[in-house]
Protein backbone atom coordinates (compact mmCIF):
# COMPACT_ATOMS: atom_id res chain seq x y z
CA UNK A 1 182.18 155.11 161.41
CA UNK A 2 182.01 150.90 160.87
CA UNK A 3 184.57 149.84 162.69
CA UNK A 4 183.71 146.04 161.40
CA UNK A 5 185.91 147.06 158.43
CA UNK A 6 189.25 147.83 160.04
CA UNK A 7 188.74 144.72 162.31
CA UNK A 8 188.01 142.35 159.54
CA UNK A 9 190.74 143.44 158.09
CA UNK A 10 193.17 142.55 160.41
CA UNK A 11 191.76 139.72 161.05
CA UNK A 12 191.97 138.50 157.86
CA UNK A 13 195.87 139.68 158.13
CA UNK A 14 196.36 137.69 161.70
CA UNK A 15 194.90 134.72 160.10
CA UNK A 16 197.17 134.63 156.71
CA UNK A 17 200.07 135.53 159.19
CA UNK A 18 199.34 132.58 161.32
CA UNK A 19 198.69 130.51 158.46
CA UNK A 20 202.75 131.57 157.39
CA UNK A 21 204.13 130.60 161.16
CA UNK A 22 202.47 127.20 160.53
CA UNK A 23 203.80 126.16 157.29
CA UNK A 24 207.00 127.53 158.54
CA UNK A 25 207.15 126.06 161.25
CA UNK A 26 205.86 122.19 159.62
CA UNK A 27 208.81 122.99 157.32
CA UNK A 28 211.73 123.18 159.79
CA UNK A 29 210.22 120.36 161.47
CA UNK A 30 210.29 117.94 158.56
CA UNK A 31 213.63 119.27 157.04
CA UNK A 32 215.14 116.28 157.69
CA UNK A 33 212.53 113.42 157.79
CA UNK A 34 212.93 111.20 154.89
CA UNK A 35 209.71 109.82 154.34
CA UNK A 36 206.21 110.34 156.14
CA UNK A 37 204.34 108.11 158.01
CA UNK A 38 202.39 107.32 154.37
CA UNK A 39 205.80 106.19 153.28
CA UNK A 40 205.83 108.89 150.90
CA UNK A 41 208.49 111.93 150.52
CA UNK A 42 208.01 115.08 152.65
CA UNK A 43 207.04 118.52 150.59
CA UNK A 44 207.43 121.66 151.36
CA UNK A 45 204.65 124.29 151.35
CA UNK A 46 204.36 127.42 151.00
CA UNK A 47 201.21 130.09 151.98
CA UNK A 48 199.88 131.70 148.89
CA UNK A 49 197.27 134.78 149.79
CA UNK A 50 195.32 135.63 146.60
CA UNK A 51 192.65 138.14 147.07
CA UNK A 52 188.96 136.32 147.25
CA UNK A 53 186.74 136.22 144.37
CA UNK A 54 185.13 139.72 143.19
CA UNK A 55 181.24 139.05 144.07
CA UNK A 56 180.28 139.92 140.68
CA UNK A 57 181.39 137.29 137.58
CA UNK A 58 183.69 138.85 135.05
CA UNK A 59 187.07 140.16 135.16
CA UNK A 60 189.25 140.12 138.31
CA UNK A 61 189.07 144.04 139.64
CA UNK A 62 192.14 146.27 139.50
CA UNK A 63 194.02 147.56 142.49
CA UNK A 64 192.27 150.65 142.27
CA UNK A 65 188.87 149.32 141.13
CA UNK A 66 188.96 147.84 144.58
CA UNK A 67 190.41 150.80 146.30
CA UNK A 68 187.46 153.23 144.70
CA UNK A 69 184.66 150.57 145.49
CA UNK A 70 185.96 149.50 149.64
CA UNK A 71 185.93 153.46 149.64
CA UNK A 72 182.50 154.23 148.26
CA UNK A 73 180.18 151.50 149.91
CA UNK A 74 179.42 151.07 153.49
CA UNK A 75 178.72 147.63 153.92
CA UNK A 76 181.57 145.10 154.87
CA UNK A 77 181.57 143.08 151.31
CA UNK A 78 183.31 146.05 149.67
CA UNK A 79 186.36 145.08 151.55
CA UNK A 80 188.08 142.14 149.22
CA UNK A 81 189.66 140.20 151.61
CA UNK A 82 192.63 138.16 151.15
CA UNK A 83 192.52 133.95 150.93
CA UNK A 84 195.17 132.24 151.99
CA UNK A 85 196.35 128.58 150.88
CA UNK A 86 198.85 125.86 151.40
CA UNK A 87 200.78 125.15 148.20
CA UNK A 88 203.36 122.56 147.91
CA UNK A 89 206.57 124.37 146.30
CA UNK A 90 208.78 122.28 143.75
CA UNK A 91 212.22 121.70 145.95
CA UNK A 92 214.61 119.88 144.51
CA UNK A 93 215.16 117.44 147.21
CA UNK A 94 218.74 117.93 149.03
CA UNK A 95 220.90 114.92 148.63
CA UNK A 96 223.17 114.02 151.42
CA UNK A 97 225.87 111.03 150.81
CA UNK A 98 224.93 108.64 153.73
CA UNK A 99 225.49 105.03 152.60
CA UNK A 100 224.63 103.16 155.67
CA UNK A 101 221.30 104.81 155.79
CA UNK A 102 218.60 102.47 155.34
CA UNK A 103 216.53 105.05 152.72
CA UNK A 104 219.94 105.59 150.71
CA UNK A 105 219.77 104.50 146.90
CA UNK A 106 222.60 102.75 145.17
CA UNK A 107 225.02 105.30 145.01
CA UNK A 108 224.45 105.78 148.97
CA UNK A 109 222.81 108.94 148.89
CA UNK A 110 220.07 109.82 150.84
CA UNK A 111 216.69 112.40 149.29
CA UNK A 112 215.83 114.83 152.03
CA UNK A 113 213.13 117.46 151.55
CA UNK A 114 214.19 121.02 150.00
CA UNK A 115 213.65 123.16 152.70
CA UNK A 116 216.19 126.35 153.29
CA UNK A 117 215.77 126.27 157.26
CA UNK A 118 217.37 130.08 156.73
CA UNK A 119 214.88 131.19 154.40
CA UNK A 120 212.11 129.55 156.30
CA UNK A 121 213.49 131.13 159.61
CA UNK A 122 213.78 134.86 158.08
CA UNK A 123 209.48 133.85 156.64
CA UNK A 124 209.21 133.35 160.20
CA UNK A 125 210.12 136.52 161.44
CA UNK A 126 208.56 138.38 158.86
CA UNK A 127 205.26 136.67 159.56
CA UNK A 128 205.57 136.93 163.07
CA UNK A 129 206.39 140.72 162.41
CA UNK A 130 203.38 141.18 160.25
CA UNK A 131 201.00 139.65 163.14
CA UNK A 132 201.98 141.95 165.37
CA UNK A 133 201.61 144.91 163.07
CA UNK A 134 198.11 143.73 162.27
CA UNK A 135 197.47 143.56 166.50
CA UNK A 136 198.89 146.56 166.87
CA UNK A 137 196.20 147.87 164.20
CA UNK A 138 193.71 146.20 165.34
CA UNK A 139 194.15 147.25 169.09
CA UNK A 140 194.27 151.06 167.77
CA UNK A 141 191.12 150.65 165.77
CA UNK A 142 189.54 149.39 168.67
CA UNK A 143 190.88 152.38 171.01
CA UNK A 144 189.35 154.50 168.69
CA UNK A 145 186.01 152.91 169.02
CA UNK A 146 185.72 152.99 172.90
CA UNK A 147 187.24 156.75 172.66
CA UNK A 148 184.38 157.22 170.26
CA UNK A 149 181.82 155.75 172.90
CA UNK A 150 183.14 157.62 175.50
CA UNK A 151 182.64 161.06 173.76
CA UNK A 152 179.23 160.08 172.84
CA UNK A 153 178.54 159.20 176.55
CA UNK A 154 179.74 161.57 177.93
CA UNK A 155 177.49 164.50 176.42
């Protein structure tokens, strides 16, 4: 049996996790910084995972298309990994009356960045939840593997 699949796999998962803790995490810090050091407004991101391009050109492959073909090959590019990216989401900025703050406009109010420190806390968790499940996989995948060595070994 290759374990290289099951690994990659949840590495792949650890990594898009991580990726979520970050953003979260750059989120909740900046939720109430005006402007960036570039003088321009702070946006929020989001991670997006999309599964990476099919090797062959043509049509996207279906759920099960993808199932059937990680299933029937034994080399590690029949696993479609996913590809996580940093999108900026479209906030509305949260406007806060504050009229003796330097960045407020005319009518006194000042443009914060949109970020929902509740949903970006609950994110949080669930990344943070997901990265351990994918250790936790990980780590049995590779108890298997030395449980496998050690029956071959031994006879």
């Amino acid at each position: 049996m290759d374990y290289s699949r099951a690994f990659a796999i949840s590495a792949a998962g650890m990594s898009t996790e991580r990726l979520r803790v970050e953003v979260a995490a750059l989120n909740l810090a900046n939720a109430n910084t005006v402007q960036t050091a570039d003088g321009l407004r702070y946006e929020p991101a989001r991670v997006v995972a999309r599964p990476a391009a099919a090797s062959e050109p043509g049509a996207p492959l279906s759920f099960s298309e993808q199932v059937d073909r990680a299933l029937g090959g034994d080399d590690l590019s029949a696993v479609v990994l996913p590809e996580a990216t940093v999108e900026p989401t479209a906030a509305a900025p949260r406007m806060v009356y504050e009229p003796g703050h330097p960045f407020a406009d005319e009518r006194g109010f000042v443009a914060y960045p949109g970020v929902d420190t509740a949903t970006e806390m609950v994110g949080m968790m669930s990344a943070l939840r997901a990265y351990e499940a994918n250790v936790a996989a990980l780590n049995t995948a590779r108890a298997l593997a030395q449980k496998a060595l050690e029956i071959g070994g031994g006879a």
